[in-house]
PDB file of N, CA and C in Angstrom:
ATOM      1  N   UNK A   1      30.237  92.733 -70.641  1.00  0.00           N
ATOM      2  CA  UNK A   1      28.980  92.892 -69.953  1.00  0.00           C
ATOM      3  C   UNK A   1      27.935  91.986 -70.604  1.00  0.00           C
ATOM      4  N   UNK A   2      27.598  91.147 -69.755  1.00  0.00           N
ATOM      5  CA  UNK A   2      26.104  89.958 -69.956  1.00  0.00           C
ATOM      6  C   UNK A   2      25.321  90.955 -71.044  1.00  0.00           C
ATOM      7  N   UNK A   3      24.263  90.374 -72.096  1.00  0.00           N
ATOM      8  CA  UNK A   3      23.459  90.854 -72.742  1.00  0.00           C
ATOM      9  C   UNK A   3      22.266  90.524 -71.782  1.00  0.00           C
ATOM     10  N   UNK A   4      21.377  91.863 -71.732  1.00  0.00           N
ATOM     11  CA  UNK A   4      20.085  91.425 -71.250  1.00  0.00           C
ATOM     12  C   UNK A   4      19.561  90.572 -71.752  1.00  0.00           C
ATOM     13  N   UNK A   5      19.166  89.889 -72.679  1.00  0.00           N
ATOM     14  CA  UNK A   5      18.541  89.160 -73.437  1.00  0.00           C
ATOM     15  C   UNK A   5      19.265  87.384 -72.761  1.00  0.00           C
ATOM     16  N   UNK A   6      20.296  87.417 -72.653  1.00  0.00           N
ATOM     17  CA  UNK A   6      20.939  86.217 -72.452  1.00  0.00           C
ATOM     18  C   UNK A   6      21.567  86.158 -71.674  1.00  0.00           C
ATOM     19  N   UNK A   7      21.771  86.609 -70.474  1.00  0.00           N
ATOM     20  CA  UNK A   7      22.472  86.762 -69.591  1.00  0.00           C
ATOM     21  C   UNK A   7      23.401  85.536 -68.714  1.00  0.00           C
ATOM     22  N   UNK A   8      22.974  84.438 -69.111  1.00  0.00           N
ATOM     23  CA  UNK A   8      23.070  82.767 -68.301  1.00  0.00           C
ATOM     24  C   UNK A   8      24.021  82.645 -69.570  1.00  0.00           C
ATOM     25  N   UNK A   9      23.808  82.607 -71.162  1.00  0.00           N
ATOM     26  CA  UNK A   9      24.810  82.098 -71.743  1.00  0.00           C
ATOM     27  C   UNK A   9      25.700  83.182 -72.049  1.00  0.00           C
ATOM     28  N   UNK A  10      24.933  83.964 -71.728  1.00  0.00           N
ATOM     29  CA  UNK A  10      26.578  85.193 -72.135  1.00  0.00           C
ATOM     30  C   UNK A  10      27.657  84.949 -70.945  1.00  0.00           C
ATOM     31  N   UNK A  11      27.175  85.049 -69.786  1.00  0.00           N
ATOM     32  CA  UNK A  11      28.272  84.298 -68.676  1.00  0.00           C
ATOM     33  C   UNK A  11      29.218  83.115 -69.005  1.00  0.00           C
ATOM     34  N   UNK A  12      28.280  82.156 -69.406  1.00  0.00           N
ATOM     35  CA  UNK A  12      28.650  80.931 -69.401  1.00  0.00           C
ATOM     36  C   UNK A  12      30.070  81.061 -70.653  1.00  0.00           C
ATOM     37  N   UNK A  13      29.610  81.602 -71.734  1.00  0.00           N
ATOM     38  CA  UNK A  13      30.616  82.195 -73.100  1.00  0.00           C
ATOM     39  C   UNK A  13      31.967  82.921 -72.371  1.00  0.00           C
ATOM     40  N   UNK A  14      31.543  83.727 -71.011  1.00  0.00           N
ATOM     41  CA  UNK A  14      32.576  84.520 -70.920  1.00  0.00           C
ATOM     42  C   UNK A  14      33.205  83.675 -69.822  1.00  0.00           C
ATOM     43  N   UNK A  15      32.825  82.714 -69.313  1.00  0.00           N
ATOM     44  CA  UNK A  15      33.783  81.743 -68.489  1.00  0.00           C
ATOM     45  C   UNK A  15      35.020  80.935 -69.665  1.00  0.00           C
ATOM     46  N   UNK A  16      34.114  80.410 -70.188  1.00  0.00           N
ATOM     47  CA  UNK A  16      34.467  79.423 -71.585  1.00  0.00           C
ATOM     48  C   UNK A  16      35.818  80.170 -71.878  1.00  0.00           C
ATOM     49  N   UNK A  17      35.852  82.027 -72.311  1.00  0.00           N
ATOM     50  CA  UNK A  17      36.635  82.216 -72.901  1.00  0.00           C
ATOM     51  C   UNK A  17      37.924  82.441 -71.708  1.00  0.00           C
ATOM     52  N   UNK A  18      37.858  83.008 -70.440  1.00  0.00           N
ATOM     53  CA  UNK A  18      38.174  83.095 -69.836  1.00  0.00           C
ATOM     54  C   UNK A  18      39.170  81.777 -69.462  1.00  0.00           C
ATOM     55  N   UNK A  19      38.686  80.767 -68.862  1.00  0.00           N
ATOM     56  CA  UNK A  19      38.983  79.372 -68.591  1.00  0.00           C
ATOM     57  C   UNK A  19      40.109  79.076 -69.759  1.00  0.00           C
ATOM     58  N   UNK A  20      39.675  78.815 -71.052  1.00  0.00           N
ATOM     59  CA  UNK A  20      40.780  78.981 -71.895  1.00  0.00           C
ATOM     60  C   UNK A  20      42.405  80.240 -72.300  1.00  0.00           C
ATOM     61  N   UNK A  21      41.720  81.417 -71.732  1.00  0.00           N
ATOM     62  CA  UNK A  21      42.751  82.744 -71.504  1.00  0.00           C
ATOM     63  C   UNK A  21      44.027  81.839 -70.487  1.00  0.00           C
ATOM     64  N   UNK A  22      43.361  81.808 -69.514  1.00  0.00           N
ATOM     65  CA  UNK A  22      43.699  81.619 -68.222  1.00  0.00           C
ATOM     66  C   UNK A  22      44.902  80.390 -67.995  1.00  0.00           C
ATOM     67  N   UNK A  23      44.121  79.211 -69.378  1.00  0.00           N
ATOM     68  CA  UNK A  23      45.022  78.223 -69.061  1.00  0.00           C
ATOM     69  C   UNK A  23      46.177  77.986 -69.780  1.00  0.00           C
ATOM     70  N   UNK A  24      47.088  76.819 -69.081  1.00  0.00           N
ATOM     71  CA  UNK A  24      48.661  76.681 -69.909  1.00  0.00           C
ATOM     72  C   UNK A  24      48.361  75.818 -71.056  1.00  0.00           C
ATOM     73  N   UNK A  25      47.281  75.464 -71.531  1.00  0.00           N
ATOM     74  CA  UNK A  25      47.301  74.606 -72.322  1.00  0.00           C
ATOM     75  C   UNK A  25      46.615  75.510 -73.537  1.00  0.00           C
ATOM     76  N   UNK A  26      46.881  74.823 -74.465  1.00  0.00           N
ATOM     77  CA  UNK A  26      46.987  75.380 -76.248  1.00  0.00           C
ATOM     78  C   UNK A  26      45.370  75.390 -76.477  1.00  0.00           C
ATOM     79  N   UNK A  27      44.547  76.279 -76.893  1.00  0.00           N
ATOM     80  CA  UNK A  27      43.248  76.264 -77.295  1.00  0.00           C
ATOM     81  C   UNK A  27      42.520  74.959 -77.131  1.00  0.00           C
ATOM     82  N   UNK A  28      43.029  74.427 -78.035  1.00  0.00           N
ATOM     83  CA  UNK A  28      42.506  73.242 -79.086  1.00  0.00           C
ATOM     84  C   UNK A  28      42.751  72.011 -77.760  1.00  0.00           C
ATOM     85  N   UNK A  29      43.712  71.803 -77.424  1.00  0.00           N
ATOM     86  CA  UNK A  29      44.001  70.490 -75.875  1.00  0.00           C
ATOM     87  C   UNK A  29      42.749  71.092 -75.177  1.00  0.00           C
ATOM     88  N   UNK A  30      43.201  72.677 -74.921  1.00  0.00           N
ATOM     89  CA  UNK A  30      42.146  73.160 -74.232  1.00  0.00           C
ATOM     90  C   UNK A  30      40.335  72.394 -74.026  1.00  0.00           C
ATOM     91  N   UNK A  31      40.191  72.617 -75.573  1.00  0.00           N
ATOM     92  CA  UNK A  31      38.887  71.949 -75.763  1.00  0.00           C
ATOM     93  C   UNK A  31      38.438  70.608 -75.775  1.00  0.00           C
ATOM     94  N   UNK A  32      39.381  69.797 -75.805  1.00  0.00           N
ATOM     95  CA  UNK A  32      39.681  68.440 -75.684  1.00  0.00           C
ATOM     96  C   UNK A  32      39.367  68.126 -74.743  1.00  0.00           C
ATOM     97  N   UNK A  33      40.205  68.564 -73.725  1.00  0.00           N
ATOM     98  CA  UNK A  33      40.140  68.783 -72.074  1.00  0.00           C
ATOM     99  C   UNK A  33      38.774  68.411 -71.526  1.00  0.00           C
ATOM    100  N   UNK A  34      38.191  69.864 -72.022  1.00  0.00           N
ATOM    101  CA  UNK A  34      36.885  70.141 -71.406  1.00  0.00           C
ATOM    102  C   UNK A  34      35.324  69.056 -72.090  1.00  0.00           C
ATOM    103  N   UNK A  35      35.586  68.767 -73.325  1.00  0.00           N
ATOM    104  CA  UNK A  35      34.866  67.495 -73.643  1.00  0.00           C
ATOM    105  C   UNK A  35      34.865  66.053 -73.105  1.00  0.00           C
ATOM    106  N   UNK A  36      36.065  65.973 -72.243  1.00  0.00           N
ATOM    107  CA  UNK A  36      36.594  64.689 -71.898  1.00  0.00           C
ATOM    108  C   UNK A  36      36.088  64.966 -70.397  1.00  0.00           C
ATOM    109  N   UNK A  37      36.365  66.467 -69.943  1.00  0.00           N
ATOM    110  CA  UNK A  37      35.460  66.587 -68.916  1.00  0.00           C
ATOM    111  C   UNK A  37      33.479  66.684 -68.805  1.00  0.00           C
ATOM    112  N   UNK A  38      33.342  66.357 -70.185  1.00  0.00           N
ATOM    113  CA  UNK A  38      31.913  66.643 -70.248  1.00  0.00           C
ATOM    114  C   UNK A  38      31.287  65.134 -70.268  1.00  0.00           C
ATOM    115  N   UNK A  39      32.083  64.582 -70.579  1.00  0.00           N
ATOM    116  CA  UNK A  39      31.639  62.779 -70.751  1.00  0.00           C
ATOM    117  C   UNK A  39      31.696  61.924 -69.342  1.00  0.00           C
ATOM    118  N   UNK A  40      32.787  62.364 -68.708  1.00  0.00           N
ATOM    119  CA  UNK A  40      33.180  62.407 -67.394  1.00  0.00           C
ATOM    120  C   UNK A  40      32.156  62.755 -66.256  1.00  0.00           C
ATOM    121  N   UNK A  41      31.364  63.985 -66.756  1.00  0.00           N
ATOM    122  CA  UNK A  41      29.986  64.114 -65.534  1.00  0.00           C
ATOM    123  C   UNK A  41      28.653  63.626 -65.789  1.00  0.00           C
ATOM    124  N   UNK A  42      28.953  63.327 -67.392  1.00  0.00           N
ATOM    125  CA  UNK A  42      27.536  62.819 -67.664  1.00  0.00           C
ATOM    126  C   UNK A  42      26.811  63.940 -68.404  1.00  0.00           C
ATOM    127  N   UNK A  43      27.248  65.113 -68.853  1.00  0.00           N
ATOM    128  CA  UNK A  43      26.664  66.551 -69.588  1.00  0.00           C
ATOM    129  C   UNK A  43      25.638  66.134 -70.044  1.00  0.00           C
ATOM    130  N   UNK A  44      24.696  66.642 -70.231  1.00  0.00           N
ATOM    131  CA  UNK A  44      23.832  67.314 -70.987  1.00  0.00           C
ATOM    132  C   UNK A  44      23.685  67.540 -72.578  1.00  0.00           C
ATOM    133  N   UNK A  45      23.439  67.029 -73.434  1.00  0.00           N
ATOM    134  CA  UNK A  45      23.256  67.607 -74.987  1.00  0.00           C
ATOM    135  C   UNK A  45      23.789  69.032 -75.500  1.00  0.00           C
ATOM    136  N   UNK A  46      23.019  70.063 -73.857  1.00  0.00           N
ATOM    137  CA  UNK A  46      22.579  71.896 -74.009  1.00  0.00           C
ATOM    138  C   UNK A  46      24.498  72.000 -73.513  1.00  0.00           C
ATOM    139  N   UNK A  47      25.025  71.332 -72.764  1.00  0.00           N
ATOM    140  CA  UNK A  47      26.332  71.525 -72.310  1.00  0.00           C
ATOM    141  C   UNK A  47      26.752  71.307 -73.765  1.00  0.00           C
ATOM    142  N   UNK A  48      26.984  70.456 -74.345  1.00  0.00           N
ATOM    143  CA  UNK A  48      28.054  69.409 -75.668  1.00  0.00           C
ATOM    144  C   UNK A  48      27.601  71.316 -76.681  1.00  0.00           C
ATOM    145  N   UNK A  49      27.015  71.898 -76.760  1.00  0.00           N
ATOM    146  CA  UNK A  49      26.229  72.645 -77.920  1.00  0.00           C
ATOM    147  C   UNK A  49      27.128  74.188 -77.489  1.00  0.00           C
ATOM    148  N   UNK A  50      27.093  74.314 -75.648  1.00  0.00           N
ATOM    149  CA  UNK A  50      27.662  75.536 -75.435  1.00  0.00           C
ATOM    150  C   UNK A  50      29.057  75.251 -75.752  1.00  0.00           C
ATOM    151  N   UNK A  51      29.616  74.371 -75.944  1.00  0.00           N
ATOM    152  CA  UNK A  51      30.614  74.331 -76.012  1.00  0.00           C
ATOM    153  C   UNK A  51      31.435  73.924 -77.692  1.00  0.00           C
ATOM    154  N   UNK A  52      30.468  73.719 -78.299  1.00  0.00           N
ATOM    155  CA  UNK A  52      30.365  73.656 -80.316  1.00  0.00           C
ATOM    156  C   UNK A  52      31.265  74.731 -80.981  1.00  0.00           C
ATOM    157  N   UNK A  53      30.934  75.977 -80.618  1.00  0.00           N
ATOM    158  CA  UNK A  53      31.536  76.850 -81.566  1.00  0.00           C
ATOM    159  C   UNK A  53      32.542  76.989 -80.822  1.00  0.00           C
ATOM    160  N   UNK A  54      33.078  76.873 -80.013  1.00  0.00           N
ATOM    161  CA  UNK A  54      34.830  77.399 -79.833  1.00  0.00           C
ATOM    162  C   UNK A  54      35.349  76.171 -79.909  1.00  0.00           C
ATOM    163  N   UNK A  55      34.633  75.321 -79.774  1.00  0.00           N
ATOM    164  CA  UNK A  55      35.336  74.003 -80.535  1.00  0.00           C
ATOM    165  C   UNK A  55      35.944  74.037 -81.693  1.00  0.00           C
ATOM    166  N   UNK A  56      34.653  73.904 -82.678  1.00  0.00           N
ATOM    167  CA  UNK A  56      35.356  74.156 -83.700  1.00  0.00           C
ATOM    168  C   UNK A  56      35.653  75.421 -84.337  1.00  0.00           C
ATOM    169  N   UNK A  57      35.654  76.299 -83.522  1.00  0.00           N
ATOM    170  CA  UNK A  57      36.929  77.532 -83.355  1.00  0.00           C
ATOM    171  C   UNK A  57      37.927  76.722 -83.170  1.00  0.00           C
ATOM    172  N   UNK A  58      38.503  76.089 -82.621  1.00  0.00           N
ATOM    173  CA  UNK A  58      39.952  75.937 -82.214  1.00  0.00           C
ATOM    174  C   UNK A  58      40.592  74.868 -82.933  1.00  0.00           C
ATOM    175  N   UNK A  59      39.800  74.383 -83.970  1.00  0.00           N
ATOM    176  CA  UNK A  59      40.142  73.319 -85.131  1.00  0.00           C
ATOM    177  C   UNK A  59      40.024  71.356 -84.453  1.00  0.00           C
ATOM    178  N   UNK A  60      38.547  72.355 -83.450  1.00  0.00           N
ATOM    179  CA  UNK A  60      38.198  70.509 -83.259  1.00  0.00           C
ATOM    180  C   UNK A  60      37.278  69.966 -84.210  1.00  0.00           C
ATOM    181  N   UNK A  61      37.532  68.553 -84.223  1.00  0.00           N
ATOM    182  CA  UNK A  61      36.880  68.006 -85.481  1.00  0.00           C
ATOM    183  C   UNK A  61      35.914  66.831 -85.036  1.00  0.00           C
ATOM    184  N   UNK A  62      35.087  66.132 -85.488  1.00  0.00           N
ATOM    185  CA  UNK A  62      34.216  65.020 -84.824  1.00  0.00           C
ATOM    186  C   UNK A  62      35.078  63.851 -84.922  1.00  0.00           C
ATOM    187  N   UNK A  63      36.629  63.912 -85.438  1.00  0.00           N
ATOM    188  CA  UNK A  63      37.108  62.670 -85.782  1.00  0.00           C
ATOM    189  C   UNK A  63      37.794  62.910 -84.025  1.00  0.00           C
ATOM    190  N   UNK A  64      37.785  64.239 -83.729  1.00  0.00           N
ATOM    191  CA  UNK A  64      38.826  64.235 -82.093  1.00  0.00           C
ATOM    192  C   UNK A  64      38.242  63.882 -81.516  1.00  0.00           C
ATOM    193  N   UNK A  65      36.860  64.345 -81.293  1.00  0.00           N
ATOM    194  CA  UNK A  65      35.834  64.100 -80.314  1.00  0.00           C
ATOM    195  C   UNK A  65      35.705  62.705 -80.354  1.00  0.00           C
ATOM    196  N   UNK A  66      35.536  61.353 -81.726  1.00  0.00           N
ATOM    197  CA  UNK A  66      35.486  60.536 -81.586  1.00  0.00           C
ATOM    198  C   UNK A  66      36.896  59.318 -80.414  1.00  0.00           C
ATOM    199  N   UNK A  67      37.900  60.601 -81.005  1.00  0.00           N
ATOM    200  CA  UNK A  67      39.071  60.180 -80.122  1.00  0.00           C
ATOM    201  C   UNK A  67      39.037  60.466 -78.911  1.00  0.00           C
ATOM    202  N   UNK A  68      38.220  61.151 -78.401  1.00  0.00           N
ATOM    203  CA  UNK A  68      38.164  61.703 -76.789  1.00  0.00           C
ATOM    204  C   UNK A  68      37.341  60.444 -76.169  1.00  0.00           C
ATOM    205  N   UNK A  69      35.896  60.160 -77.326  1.00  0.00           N
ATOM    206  CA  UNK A  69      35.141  59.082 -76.727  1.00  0.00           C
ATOM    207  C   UNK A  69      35.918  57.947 -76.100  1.00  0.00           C
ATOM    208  N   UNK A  70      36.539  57.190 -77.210  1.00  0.00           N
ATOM    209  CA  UNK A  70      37.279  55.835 -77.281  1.00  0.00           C
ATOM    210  C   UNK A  70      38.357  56.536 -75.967  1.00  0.00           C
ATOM    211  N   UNK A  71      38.985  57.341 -75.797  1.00  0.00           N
ATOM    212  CA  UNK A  71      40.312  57.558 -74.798  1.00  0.00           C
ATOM    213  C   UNK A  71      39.706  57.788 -73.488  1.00  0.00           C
ATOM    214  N   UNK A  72      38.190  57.919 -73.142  1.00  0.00           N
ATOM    215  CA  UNK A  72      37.945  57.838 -72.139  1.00  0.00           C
ATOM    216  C   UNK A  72      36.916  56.929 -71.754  1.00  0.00           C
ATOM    217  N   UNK A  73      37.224  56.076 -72.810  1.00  0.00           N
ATOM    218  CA  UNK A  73      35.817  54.828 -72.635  1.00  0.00           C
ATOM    219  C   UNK A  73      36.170  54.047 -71.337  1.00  0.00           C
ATOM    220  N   UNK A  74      37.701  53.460 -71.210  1.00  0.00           N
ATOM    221  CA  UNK A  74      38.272  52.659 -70.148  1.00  0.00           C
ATOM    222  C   UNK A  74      37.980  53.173 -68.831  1.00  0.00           C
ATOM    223  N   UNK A  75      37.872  54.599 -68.850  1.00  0.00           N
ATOM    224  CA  UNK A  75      37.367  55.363 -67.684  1.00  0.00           C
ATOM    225  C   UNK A  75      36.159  55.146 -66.855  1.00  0.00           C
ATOM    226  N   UNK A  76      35.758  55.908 -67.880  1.00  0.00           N
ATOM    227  CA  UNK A  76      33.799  56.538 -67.498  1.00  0.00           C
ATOM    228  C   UNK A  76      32.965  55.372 -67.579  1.00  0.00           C
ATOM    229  N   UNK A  77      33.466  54.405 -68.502  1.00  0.00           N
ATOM    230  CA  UNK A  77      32.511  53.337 -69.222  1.00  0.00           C
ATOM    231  C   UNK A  77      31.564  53.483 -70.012  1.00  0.00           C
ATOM    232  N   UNK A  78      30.961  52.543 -70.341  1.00  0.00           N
ATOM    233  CA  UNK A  78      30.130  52.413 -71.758  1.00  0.00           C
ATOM    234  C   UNK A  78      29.224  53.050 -72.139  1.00  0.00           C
ATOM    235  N   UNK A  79      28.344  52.851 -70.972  1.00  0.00           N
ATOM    236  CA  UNK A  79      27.216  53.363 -70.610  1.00  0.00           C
ATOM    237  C   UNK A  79      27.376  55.198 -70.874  1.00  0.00           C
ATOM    238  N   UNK A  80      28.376  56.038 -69.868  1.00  0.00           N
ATOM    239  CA  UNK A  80      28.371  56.726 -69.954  1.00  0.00           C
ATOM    240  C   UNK A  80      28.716  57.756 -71.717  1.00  0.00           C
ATOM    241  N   UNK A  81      29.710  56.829 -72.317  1.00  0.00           N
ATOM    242  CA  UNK A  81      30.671  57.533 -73.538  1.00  0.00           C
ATOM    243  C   UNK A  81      28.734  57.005 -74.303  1.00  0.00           C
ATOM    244  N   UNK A  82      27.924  56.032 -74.329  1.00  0.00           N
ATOM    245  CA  UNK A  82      26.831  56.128 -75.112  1.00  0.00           C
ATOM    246  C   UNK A  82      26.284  57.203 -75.359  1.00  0.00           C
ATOM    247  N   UNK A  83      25.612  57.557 -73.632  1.00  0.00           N
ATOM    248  CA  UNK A  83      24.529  58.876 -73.238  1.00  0.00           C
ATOM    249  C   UNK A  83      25.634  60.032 -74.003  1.00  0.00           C
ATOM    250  N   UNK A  84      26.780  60.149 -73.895  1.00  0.00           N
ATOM    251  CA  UNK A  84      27.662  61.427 -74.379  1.00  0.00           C
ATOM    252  C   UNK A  84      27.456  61.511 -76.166  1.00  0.00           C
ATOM    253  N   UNK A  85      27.850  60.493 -76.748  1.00  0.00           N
ATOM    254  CA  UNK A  85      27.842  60.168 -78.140  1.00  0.00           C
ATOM    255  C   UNK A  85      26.189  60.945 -78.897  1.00  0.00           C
ATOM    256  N   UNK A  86      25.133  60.028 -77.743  1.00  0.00           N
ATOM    257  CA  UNK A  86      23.908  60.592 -78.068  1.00  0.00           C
ATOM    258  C   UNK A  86      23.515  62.234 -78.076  1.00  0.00           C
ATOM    259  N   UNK A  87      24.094  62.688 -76.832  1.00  0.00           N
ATOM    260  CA  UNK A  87      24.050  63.958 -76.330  1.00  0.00           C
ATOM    261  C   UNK A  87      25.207  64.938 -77.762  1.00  0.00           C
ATOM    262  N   UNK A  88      26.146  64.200 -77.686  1.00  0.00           N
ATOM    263  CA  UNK A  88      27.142  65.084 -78.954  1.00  0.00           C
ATOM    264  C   UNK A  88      25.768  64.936 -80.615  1.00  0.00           C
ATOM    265  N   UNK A  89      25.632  64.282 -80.249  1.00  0.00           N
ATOM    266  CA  UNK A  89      24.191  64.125 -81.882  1.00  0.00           C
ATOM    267  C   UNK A  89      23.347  65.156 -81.820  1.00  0.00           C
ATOM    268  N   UNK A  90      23.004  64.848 -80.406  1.00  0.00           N
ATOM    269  CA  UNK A  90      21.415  66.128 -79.999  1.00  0.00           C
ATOM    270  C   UNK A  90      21.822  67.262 -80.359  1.00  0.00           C
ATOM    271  N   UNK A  91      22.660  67.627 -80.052  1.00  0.00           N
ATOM    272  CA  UNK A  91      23.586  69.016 -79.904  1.00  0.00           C
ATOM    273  C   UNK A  91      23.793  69.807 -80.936  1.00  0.00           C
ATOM    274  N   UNK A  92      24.657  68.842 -81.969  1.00  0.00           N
ATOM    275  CA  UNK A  92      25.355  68.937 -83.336  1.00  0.00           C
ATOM    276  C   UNK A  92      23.767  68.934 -84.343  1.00  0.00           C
ATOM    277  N   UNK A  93      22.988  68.266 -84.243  1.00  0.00           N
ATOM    278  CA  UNK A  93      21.477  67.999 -85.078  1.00  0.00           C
ATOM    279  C   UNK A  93      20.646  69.491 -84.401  1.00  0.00           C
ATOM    280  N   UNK A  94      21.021  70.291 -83.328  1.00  0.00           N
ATOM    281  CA  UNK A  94      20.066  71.475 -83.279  1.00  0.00           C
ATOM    282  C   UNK A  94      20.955  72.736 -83.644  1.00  0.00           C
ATOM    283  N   UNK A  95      22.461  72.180 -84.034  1.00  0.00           N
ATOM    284  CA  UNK A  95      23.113  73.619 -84.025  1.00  0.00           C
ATOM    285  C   UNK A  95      22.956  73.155 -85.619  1.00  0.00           C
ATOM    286  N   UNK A  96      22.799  72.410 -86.430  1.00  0.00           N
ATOM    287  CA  UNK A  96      22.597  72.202 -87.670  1.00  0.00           C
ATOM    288  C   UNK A  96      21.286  72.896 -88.229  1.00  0.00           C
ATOM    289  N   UNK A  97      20.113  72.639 -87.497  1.00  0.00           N
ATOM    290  CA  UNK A  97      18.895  73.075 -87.834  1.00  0.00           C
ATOM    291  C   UNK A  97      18.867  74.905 -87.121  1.00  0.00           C
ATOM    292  N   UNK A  98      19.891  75.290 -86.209  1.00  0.00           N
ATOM    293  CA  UNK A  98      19.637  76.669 -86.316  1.00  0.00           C
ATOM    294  C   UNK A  98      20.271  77.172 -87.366  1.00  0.00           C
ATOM    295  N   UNK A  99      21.453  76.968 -87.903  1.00  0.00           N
ATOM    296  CA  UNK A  99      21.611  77.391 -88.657  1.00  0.00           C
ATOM    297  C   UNK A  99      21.511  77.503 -90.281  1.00  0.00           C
ATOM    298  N   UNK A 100      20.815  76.212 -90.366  1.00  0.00           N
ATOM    299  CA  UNK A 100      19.706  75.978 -91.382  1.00  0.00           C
ATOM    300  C   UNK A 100      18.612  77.197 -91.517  1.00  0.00           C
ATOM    301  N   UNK A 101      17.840  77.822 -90.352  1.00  0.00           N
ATOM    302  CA  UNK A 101      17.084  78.700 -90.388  1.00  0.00           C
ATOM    303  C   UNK A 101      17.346  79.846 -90.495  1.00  0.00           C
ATOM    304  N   UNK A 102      18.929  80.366 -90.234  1.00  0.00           N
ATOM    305  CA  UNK A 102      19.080  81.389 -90.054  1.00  0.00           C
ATOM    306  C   UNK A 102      19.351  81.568 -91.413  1.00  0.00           C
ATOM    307  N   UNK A 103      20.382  80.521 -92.300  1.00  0.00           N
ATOM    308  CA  UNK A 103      19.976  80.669 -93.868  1.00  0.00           C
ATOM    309  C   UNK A 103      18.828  80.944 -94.479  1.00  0.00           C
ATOM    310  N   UNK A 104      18.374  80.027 -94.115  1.00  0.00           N
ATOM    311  CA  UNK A 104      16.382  80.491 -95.015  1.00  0.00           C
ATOM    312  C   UNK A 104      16.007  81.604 -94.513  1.00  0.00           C
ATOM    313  N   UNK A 105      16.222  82.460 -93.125  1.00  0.00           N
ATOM    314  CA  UNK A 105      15.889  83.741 -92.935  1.00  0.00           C
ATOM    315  C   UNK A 105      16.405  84.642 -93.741  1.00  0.00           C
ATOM    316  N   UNK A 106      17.790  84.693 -94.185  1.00  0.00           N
ATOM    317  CA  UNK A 106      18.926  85.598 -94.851  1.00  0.00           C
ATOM    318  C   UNK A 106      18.401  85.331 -96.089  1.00  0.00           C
ATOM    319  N   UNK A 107      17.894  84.388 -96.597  1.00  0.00           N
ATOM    320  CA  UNK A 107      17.790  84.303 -98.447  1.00  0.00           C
ATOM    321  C   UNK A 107      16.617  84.750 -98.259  1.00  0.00           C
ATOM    322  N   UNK A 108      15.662  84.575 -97.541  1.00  0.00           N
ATOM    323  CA  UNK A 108      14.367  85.109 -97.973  1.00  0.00           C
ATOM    324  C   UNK A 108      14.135  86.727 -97.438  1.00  0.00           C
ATOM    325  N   UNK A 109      14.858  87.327 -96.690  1.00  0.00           N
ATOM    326  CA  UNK A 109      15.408  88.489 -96.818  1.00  0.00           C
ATOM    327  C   UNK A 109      15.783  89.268 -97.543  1.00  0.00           C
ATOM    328  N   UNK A 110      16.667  88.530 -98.376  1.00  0.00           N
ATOM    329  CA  UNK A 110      17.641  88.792 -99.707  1.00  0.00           C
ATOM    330  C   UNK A 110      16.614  88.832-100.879  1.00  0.00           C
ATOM    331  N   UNK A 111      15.380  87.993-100.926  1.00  0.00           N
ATOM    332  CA  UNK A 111      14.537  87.796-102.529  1.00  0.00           C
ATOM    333  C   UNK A 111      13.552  88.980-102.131  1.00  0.00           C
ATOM    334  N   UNK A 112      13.753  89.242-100.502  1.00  0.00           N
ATOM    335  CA  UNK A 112      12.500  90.724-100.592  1.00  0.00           C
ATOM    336  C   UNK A 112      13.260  91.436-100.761  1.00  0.00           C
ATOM    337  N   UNK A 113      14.790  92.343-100.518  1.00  0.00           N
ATOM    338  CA  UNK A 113      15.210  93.296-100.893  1.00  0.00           C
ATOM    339  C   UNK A 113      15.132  93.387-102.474  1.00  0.00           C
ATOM    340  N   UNK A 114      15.251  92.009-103.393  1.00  0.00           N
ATOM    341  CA  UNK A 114      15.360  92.084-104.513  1.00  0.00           C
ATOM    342  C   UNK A 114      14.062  92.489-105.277  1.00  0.00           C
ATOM    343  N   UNK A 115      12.828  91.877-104.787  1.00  0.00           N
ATOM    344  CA  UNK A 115      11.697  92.248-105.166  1.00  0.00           C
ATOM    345  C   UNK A 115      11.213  93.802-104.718  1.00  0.00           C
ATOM    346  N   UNK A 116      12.287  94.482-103.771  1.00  0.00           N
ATOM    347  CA  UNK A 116      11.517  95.716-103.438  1.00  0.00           C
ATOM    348  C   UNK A 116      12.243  97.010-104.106  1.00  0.00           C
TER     349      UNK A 116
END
């Protein structure tokens, strides 16, 4: 059941997991798949980000993703694997800085339980 609070990405999470349940292919191809399909439409940064943690849930690495770029460069073309490359940065540089904050929330949490 959708969280009130998030209801658009809790869907979107429960397709994600679903889509992967569903298919014959191994997690990890799985995710491959769907990145190669994300370069392919032209995604979004906010797309490359929903799709981050079951990535690397499934033991994808930026060296695959770099291999997805180059294996579908002959395809999509240049132009497109650029805007994707950029968009995989945007993505990876805000899931870095949330969880940058959510550290500094937890330690400074941690120095008030200690001080109290």
């Amino acid at each position: 059941m959708p969280d009130e609070d998030s209801p658009v990405l809790d869907t979107l999470a429960e397709m994600t997991a679903a889509s992967i349940e569903n298919s014959n292919l191994a997690a990890r191809e799985h995710m491959l798949v769907r990145i190669a399909g994300l370069v392919a439409v032209n995604a979004p940064a906010v797309s490359y980000l929903l799709n981050a943690g079951t990535a690397a849930d499934v033991g994808i690495t930026l060296d695959d993703v770099q291999g997805v770029l180059i294996a579908v460069a002959p395809i999509v073309g240049t132009a497109r694997v650029a805007r994707a490359a950029g968009n995989i940065a945007k993505a990876l540089g805000f899931a870095i800085a949330v969880a940058e904050a959510e550290l500094e929330a937890e330690l400074e949490e941690e120095e008030a339980e200690e001080d109290d």
